[in-house]
Protein backbone atom coordinates (compact mmCIF):
# COMPACT_ATOMS: atom_id res chain seq x y z
CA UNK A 1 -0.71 5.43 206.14
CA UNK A 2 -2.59 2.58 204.35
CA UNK A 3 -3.07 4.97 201.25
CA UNK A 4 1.26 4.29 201.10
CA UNK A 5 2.16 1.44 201.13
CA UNK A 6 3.91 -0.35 198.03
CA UNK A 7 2.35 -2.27 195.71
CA UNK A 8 3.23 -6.00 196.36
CA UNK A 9 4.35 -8.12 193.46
CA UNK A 10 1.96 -10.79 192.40
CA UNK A 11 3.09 -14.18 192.40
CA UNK A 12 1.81 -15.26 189.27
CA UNK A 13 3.90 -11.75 187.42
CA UNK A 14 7.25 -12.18 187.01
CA UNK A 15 10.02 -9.72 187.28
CA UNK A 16 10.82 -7.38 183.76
CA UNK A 17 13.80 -9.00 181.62
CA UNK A 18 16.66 -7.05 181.22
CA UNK A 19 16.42 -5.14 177.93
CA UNK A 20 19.27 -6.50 175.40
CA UNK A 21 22.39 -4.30 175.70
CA UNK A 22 22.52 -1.38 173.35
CA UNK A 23 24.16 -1.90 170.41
CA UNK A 24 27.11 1.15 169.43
CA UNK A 25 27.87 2.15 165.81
CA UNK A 26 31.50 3.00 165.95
CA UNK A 27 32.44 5.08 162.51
CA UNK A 28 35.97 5.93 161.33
CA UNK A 29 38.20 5.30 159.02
CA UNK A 30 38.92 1.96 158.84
CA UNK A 31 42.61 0.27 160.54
CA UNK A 32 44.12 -0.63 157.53
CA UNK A 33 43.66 2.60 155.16
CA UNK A 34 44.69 5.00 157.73
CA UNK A 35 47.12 7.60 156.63
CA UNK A 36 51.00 6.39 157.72
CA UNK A 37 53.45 8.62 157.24
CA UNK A 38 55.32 7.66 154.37
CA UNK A 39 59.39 5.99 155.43
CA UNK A 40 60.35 7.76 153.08
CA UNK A 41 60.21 11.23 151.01
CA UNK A 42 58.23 10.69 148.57
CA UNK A 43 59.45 10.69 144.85
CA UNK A 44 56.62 13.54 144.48
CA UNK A 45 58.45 15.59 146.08
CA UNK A 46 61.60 15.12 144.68
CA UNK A 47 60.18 16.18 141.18
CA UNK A 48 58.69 19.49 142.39
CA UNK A 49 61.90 20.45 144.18
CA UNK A 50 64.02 19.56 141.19
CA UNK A 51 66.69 17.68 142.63
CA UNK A 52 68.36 14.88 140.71
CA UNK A 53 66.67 12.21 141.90
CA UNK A 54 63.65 13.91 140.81
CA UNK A 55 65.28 14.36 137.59
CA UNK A 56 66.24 10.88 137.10
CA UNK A 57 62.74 10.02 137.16
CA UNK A 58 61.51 12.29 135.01
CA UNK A 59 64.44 11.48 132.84
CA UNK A 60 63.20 7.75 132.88
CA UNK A 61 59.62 8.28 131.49
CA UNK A 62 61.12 10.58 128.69
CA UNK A 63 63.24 7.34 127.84
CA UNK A 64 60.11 4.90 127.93
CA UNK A 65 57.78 7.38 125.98
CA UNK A 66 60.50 7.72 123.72
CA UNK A 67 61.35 4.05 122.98
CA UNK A 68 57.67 3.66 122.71
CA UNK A 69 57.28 6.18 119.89
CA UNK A 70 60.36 4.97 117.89
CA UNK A 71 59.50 1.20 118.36
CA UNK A 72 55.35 2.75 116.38
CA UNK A 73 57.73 5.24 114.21
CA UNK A 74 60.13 2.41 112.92
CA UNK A 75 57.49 -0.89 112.61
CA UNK A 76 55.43 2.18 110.50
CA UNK A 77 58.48 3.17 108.76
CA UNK A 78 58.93 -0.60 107.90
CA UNK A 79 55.61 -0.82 106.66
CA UNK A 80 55.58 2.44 104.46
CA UNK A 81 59.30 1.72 103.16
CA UNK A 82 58.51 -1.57 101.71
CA UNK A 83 55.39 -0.70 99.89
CA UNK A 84 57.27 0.64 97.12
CA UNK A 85 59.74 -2.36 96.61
CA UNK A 86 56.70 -4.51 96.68
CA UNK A 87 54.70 -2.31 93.62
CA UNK A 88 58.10 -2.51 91.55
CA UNK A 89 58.07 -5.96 91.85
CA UNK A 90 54.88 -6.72 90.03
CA UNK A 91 54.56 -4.52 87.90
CA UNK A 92 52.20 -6.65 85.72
CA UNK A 93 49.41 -6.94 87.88
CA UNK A 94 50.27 -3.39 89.98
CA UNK A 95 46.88 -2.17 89.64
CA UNK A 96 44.91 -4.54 92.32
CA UNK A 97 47.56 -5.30 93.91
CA UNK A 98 48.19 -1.53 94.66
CA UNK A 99 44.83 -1.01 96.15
CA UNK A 100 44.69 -4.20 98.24
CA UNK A 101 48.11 -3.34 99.66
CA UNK A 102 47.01 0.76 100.73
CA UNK A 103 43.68 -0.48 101.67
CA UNK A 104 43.21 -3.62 102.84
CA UNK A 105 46.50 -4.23 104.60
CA UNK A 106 48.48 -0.89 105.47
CA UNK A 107 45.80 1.05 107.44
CA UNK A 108 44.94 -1.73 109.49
CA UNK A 109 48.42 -2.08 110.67
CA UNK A 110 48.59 1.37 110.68
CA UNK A 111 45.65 1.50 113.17
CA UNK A 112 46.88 -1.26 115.32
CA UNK A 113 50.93 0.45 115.43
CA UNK A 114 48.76 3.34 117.10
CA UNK A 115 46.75 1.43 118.87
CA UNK A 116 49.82 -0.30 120.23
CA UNK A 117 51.34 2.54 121.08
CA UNK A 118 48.59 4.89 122.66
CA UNK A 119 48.05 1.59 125.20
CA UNK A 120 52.08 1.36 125.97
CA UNK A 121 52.36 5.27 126.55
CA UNK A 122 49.42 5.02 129.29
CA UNK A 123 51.02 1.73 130.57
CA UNK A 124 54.27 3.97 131.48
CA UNK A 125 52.53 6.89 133.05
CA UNK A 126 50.66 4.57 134.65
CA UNK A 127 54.12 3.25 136.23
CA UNK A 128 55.64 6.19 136.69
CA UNK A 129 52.29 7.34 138.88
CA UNK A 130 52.70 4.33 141.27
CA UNK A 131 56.60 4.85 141.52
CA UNK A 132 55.94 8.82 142.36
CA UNK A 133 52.83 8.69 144.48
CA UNK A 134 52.23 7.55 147.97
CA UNK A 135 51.10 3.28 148.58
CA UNK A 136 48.00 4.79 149.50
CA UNK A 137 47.03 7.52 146.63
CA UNK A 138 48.46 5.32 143.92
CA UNK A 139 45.09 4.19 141.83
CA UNK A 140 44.03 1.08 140.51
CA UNK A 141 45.29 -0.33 137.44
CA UNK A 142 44.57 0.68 134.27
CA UNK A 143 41.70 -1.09 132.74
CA UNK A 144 40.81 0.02 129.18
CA UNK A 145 37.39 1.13 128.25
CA UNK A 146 35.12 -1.20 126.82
């Protein structure tokens, strides 16, 4: 009965330390982007089911695309229309004048009307996407290459 007996503790050994508590990795989607149902229907659907609502919006980026377009269509037509007038009006020195006019001056502005205009076009689909989408699919804003 000598060969079990317990092994006494030493006096100079102290006990084992508690190991620190284990640490838990929780994963999941994070409180504030979970998925709410939207309060109300979104415009989304209102488009694919046609109803007037639906309509209206789509009506409203026709409008904007459109008054886009004619603002680039009449600042061009401006530009184009008064080239003429402005060759009648010298005709002495028409020759230089005609060249630094159609290529120094009207394709630049030509360039920028479009450039104008390509940049307010995205603009409204880019507005019309946030109005139709959900808060939570809607992207970032648009942020031009470059």
């Amino acid at each position: 009965m000598a060969d079990q007996q317990q092994p006494r503790a030493h006096p100079q050994q102290q006990p084992p330390s508690p190991s620190p508590p284990r640490r838990e990795i929780v994963t999941g989607v994070p409180r504030g982007t979970r998925r709410r149902p939207p309060a109300h229907t979104p415009a989304r659907s209102e488009i694919s089911e046609q109803t007037t609502l639906g309509a209206t919006y789509v009506r409203a980026l026709m409008r904007s695309q459109l008054r886009a377009g004619l603002g680039a269509l009449g600042v061009l037509a401006l530009l184009v229309g008064t080239l003429p007038v402005l060759f009648t009006l010298s005709r002495s020195e028409s020759g230089p004048l005609v060249w630094v006019a159609l290529g120094l001056v009207a394709y630049p502005v030509m360039w920028l009307i479009a450039r104008w205009y390509v940049t307010r076009a995205e603009r409204n689909e880019a507005d019309f996407t946030g109005l139709v989408m959900d808060p939570a699919e809607v992207p970032g804003p648009y942020r031009r290459p470059g």
